[in-house]
C-alpha atoms as a PDB file:
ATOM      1  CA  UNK A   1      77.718 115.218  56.285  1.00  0.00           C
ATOM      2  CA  UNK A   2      77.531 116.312  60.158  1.00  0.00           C
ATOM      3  CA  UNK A   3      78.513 115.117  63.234  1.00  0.00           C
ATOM      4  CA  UNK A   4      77.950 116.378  67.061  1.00  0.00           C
ATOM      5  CA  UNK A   5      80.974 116.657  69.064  1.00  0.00           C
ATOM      6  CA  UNK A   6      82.231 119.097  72.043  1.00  0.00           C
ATOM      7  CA  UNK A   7      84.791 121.279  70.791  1.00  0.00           C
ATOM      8  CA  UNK A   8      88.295 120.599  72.671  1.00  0.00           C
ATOM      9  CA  UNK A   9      90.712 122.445  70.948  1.00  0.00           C
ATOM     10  CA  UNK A  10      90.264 126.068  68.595  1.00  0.00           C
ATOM     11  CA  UNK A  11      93.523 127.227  67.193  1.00  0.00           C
ATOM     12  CA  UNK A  12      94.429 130.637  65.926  1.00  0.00           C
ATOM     13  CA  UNK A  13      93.970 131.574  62.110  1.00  0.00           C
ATOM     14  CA  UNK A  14      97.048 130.498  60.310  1.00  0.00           C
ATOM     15  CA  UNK A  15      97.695 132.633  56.599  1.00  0.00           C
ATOM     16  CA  UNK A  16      99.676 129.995  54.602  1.00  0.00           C
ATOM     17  CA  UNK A  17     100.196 132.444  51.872  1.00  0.00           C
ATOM     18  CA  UNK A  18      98.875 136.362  50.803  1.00  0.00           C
ATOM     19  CA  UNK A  19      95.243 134.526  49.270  1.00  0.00           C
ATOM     20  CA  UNK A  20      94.920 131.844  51.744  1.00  0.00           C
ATOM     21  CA  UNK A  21      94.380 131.203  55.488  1.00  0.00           C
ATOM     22  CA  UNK A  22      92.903 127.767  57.160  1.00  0.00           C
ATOM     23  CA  UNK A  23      91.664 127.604  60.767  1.00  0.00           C
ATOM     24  CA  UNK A  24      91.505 124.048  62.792  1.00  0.00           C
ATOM     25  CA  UNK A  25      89.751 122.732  65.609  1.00  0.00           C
ATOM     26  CA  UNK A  26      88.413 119.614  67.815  1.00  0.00           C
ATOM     27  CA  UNK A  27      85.614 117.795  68.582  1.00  0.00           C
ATOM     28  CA  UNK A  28      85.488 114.700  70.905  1.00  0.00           C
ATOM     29  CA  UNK A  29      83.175 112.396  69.573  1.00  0.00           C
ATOM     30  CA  UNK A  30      81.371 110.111  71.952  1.00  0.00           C
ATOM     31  CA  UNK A  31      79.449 107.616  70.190  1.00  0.00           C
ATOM     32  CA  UNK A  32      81.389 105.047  72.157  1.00  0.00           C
ATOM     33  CA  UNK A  33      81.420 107.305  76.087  1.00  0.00           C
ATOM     34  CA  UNK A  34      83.716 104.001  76.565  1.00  0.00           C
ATOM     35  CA  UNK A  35      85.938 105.061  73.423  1.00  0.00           C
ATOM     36  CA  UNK A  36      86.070 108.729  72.717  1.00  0.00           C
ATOM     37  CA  UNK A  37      87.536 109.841  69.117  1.00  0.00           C
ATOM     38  CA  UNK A  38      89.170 113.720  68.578  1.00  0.00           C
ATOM     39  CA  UNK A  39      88.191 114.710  65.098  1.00  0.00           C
ATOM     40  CA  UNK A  40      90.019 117.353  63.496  1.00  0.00           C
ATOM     41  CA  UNK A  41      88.331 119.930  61.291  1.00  0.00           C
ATOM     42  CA  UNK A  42      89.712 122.893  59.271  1.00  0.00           C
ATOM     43  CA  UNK A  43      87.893 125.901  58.242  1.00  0.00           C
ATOM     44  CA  UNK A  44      89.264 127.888  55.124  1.00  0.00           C
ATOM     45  CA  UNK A  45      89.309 131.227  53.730  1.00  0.00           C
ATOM     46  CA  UNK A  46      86.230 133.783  55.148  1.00  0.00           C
ATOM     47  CA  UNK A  47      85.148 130.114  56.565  1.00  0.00           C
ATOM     48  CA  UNK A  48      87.707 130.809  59.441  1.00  0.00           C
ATOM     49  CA  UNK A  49      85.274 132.947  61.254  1.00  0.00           C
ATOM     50  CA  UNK A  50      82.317 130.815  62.035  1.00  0.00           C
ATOM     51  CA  UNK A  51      84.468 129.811  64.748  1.00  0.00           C
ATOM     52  CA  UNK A  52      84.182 133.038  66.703  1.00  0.00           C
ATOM     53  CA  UNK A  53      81.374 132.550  68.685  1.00  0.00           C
ATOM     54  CA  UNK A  54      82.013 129.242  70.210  1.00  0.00           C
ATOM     55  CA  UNK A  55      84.383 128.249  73.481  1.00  0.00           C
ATOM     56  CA  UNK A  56      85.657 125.529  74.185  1.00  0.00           C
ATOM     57  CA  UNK A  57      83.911 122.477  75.812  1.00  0.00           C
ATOM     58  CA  UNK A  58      80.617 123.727  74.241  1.00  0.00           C
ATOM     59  CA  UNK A  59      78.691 121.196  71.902  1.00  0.00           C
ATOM     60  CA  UNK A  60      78.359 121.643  68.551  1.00  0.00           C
ATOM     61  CA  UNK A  61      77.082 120.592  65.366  1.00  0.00           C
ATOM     62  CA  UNK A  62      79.634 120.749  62.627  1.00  0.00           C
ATOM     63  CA  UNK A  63      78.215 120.337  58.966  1.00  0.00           C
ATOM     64  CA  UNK A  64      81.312 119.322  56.851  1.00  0.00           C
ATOM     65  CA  UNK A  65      82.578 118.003  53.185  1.00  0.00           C
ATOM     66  CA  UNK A  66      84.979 115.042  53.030  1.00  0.00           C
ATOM     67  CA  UNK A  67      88.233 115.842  50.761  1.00  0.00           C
ATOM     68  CA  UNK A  68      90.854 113.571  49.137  1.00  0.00           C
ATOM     69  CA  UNK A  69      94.118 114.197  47.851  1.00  0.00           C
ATOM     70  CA  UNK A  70      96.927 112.667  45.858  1.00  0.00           C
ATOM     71  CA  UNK A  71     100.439 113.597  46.096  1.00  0.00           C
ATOM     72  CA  UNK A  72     103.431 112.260  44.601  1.00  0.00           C
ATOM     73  CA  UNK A  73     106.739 113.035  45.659  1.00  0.00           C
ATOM     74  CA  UNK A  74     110.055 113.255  44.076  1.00  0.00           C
ATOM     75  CA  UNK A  75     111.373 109.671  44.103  1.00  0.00           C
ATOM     76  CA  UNK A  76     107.403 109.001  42.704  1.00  0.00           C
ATOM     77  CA  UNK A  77     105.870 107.540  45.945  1.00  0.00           C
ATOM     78  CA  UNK A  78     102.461 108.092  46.217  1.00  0.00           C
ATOM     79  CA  UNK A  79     100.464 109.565  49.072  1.00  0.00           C
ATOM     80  CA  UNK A  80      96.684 110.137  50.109  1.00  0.00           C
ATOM     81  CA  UNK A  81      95.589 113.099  51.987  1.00  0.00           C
ATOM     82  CA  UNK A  82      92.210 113.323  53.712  1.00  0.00           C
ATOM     83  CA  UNK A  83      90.666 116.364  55.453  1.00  0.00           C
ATOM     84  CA  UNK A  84      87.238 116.904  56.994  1.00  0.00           C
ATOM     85  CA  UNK A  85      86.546 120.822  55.810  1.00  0.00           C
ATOM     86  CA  UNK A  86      83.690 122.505  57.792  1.00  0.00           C
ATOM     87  CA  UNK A  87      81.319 124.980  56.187  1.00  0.00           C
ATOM     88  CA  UNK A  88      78.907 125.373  58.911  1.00  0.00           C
ATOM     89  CA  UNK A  89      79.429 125.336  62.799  1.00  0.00           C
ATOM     90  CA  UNK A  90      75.419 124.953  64.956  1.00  0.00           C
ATOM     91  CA  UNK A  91      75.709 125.369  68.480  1.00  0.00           C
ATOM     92  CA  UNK A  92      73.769 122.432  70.561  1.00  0.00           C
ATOM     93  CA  UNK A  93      72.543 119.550  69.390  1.00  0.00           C
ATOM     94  CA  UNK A  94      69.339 118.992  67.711  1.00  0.00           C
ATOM     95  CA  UNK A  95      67.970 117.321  70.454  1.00  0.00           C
ATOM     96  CA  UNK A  96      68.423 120.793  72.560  1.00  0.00           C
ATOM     97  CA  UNK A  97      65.387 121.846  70.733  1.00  0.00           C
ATOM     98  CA  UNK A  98      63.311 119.089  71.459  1.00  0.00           C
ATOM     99  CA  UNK A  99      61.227 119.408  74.631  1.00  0.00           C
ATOM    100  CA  UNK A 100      62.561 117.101  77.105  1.00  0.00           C
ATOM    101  CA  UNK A 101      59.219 117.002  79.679  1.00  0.00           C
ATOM    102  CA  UNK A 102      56.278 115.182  78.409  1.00  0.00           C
ATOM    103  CA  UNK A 103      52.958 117.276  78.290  1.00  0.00           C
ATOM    104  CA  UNK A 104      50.262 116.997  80.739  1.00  0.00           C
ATOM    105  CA  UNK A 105      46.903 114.742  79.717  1.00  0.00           C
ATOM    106  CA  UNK A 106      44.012 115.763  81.541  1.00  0.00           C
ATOM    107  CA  UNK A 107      41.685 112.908  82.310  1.00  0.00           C
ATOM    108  CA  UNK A 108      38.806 115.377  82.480  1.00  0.00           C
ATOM    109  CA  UNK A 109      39.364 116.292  78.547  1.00  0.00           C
ATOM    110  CA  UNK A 110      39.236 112.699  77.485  1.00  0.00           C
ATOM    111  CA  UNK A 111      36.790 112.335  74.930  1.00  0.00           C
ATOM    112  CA  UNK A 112      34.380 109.221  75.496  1.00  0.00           C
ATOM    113  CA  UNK A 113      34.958 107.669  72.202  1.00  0.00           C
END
């Protein structure tokens, strides 16, 4: 999955534990311009760099898996967990890269058929 955003928030690279550290951040989502959405991602492990070289308020195109967990606690409630993990981090859009002026059509090249 992916989804184009403009990063609002990068945090600092948390280590949970001696083998593991998660980094999060957040995109505004404006599919709606009426009804913005803040999405938050998290980036794990050697994942935590891609981050690096982006700034806040840029756009970006965040390539991501969806991720589900169940948790029970000690009185036997359960409890679902999603999180949106990011494996890959584009800068732009893809339609930065698509030329914006139309080309010139020169009458005098028209073919007659």
């Amino acid at each position: 999955m992916n989804i184009t955003g403009r990063l609002v928030e990068i945090n600092a690279v948390q280590q949970l534990s001696d083998t593991f550290k998660k980094r999060t951040f957040v995109i505004e989502y404006t599919e709606n311009p009426q009804y913005p959405e803040y999405i938050s991602f998290e980036l794990v492990q050697d994942r935590c760099e891609l981050l690096d070289g982006f700034s806040e308020g840029e756009e970006v195109v965040v390539h991501f898996n969806l991720r589900g967990r169940k948790w029970s606690n000690p009185e036997g409630i359960v409890r679902y967990f999603n999180t949106l993990q990011a494996w890959r981090l584009e800068k732009g859009s893809r339609l930065d890269d698509v030329a914006t002026t139309p080309t010139s059509f020169d009458v005098a090249d028209d073919l007659p058929f």
